[in-house]
N, C-alpha and C. Protein backbone atom coordinates (compact mmCIF):
# COMPACT_ATOMS: atom_id res chain seq x y z
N UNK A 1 0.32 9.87 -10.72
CA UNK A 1 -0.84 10.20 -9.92
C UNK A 1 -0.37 10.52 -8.50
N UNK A 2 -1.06 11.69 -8.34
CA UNK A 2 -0.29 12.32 -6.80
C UNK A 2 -1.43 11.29 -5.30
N UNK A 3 -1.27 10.47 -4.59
CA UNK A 3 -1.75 10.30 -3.18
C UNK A 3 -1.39 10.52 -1.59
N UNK A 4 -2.42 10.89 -1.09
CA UNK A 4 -2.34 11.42 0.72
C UNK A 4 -2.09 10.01 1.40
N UNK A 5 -0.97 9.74 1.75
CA UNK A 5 -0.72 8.27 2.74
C UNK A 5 -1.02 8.68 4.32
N UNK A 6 -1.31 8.00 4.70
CA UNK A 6 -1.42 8.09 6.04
C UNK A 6 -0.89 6.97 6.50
N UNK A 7 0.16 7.92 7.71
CA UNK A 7 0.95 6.04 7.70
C UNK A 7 0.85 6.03 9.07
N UNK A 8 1.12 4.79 10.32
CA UNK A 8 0.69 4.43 10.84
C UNK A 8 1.83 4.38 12.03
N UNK A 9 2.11 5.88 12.03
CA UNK A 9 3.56 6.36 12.55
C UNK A 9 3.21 7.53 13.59
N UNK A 10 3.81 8.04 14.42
CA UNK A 10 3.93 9.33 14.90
C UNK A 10 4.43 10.35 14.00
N UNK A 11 4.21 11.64 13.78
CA UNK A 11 4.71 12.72 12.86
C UNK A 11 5.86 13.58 13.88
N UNK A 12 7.02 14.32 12.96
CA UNK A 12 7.80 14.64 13.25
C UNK A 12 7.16 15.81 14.98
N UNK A 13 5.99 16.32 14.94
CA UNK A 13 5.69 17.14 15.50
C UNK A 13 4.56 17.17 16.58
N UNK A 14 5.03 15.75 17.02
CA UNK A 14 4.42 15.07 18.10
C UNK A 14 2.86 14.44 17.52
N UNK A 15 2.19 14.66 16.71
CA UNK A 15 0.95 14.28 15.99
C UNK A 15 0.95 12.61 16.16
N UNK A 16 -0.07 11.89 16.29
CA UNK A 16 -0.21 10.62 16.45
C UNK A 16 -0.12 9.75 15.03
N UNK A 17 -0.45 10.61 14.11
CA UNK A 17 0.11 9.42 12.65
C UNK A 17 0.72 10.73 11.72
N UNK A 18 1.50 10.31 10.64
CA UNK A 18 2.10 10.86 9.96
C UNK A 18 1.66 10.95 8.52
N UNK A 19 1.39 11.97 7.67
CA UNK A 19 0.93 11.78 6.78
C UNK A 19 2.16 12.34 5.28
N UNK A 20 1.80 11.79 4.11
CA UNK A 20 2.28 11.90 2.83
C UNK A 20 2.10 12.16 2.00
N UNK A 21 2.52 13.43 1.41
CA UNK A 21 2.21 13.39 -0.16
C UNK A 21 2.78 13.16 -1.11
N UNK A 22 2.25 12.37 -2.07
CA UNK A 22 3.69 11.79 -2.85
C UNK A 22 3.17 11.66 -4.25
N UNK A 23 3.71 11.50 -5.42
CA UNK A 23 3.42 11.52 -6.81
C UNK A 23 3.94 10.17 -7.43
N UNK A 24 2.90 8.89 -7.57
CA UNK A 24 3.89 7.71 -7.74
C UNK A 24 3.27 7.73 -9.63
N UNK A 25 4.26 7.85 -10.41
CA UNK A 25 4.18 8.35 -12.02
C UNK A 25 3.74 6.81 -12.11
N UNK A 26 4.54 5.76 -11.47
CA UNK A 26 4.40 4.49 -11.71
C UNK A 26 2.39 3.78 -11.78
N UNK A 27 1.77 4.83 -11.17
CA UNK A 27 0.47 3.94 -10.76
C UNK A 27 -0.31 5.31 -11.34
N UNK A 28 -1.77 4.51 -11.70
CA UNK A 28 -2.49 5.12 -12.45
C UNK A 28 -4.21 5.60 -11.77
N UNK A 29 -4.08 4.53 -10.66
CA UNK A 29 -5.22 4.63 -9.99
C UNK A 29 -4.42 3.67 -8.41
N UNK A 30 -6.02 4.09 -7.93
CA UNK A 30 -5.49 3.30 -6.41
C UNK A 30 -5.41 2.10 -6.46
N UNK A 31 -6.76 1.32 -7.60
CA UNK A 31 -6.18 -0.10 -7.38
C UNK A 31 -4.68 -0.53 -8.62
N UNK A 32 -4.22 0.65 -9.05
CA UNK A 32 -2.59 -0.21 -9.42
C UNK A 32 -1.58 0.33 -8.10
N UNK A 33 -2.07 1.53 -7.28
CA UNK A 33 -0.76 1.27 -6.22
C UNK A 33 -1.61 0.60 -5.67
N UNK A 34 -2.64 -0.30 -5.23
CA UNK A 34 -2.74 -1.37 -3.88
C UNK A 34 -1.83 -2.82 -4.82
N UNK A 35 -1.98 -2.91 -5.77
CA UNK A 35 -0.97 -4.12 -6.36
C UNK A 35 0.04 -3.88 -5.95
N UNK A 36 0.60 -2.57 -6.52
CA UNK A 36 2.49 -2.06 -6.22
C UNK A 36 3.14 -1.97 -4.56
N UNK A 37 1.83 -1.76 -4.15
CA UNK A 37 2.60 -1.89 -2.59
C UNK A 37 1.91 -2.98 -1.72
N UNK A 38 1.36 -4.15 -2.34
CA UNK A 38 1.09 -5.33 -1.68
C UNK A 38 2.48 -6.28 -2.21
N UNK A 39 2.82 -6.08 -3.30
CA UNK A 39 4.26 -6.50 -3.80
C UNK A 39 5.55 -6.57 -3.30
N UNK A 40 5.59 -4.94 -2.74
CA UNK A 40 6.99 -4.30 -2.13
C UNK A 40 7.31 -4.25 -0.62
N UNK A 41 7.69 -4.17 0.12
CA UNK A 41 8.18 -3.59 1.22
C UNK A 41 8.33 -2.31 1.27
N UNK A 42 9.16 -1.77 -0.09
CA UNK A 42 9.27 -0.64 -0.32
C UNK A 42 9.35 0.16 -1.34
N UNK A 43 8.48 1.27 -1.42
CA UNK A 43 7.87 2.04 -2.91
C UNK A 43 8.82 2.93 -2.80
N UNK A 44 9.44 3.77 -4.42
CA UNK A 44 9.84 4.87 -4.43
C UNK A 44 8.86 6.13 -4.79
N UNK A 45 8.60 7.08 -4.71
CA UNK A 45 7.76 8.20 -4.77
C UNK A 45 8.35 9.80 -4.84
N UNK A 46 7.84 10.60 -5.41
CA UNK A 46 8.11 11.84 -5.25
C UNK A 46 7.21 12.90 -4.54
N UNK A 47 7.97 13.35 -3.14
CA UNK A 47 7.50 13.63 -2.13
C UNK A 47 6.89 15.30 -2.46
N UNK A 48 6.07 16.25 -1.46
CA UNK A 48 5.72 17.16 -1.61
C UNK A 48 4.81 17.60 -0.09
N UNK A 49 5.69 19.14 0.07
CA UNK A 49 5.30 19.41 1.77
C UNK A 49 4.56 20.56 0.76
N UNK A 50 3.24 20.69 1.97
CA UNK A 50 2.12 21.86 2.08
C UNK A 50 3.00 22.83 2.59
N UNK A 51 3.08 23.78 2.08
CA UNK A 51 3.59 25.24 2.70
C UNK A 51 2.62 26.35 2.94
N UNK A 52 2.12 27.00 3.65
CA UNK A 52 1.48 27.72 3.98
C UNK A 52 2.51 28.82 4.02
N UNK A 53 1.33 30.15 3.78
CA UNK A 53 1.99 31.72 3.65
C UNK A 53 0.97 32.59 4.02
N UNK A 54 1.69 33.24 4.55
CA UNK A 54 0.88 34.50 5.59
C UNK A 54 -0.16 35.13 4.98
N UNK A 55 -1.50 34.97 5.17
CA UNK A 55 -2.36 35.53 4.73
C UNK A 55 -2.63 34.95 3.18
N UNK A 56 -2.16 34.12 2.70
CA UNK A 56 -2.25 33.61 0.85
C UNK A 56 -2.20 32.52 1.02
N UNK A 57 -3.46 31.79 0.28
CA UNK A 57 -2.80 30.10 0.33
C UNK A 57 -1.57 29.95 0.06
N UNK A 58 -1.75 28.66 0.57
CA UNK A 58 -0.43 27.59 0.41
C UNK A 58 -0.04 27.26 -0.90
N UNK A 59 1.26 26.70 -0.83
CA UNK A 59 1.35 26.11 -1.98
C UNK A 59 2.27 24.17 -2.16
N UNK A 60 1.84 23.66 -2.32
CA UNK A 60 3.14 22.20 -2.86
C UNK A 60 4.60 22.56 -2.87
N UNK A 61 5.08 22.13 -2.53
CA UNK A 61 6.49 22.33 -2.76
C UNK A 61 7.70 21.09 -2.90
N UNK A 62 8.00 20.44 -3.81
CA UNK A 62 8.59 19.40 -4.49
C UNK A 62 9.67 19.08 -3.21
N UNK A 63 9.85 17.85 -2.70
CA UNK A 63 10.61 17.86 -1.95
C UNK A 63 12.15 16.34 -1.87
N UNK A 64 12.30 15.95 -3.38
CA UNK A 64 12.51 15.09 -3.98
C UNK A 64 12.02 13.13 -3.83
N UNK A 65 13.00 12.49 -3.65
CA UNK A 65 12.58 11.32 -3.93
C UNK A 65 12.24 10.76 -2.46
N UNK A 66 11.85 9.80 -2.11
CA UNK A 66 11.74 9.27 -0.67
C UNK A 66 11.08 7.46 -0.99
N UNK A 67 11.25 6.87 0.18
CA UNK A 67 11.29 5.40 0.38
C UNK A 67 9.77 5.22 1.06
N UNK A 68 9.31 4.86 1.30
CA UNK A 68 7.85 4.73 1.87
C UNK A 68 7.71 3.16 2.22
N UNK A 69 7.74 2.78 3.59
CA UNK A 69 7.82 1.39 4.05
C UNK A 69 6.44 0.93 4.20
N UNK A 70 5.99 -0.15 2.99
CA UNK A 70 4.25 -0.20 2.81
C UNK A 70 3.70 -0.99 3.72
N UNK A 71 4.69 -1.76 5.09
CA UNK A 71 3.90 -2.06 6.31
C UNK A 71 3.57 -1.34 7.37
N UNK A 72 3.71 -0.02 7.26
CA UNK A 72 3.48 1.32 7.85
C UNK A 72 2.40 2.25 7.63
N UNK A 73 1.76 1.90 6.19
CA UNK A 73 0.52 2.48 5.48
C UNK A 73 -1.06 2.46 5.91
N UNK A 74 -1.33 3.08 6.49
CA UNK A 74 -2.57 2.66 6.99
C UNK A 74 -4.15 3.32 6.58
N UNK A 75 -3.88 4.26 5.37
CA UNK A 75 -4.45 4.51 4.40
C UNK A 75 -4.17 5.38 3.57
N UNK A 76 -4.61 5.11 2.12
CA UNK A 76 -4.29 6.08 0.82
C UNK A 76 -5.48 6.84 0.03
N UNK A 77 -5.39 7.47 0.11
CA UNK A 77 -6.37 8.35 -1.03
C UNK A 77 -5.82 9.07 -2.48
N UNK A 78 -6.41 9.27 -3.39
CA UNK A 78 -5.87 10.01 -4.20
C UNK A 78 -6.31 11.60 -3.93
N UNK A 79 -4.45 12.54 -4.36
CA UNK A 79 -4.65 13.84 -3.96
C UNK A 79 -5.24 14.53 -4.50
N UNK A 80 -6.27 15.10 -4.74
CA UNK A 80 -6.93 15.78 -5.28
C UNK A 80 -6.97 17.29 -5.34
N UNK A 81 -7.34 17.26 -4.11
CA UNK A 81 -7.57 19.06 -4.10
C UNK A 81 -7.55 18.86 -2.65
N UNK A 82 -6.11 19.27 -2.13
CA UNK A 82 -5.84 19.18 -0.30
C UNK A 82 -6.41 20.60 0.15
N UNK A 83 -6.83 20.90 0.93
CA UNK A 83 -6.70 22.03 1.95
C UNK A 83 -7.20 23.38 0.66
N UNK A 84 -7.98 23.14 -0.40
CA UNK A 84 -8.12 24.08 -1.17
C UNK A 84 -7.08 24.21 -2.52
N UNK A 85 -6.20 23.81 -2.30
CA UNK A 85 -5.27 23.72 -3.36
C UNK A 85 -5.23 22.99 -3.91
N UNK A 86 -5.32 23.06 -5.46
CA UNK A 86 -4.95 22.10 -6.71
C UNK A 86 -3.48 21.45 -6.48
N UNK A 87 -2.98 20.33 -6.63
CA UNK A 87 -1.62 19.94 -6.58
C UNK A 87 -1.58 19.00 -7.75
């Protein structure tokens, strides 16, 4: 199941929080990742940047594995349909 983290960080691009998209295969809904990351310190996930293109939507773009520190999380949603795009 793919979710939008919002973590409770500055973003690479001066933005005041940082956000995530990530695909955790491990969890099935939100309340099995609020178990999995009340557990951990730290989740593994498979990451994915929005790419935008000139004049054509965007698209997902797989960006492999990443660490996600769950005292940094400051909210999750499931991804659905971001910015118009199916992911």
């Amino acid at each position: 199941m793919r979710f939008l983290f919002t973590m409770n960080m500055p973003a690479n691009k001066g933005g005041p929080v940082h956000q995530i998209i990530a695909e955790m295969n491990q969890c099935t809904s939100l309340g099995s990742l609020c178990l999995l990351i009340n557990e951990r310190n730290f989740v593994m996930a498979e990451e994915y940047y929005y790419v935008r293109h000139r004049d054509e939507p965007g698209e997902y773009v797989y960006q492999g594995l990443i660490l996600i520190n769950t005292e940094h999380i400051g909210k999750v949603k499931e991804a659905k349909d971001l910015k118009g795009v199916n992911i």
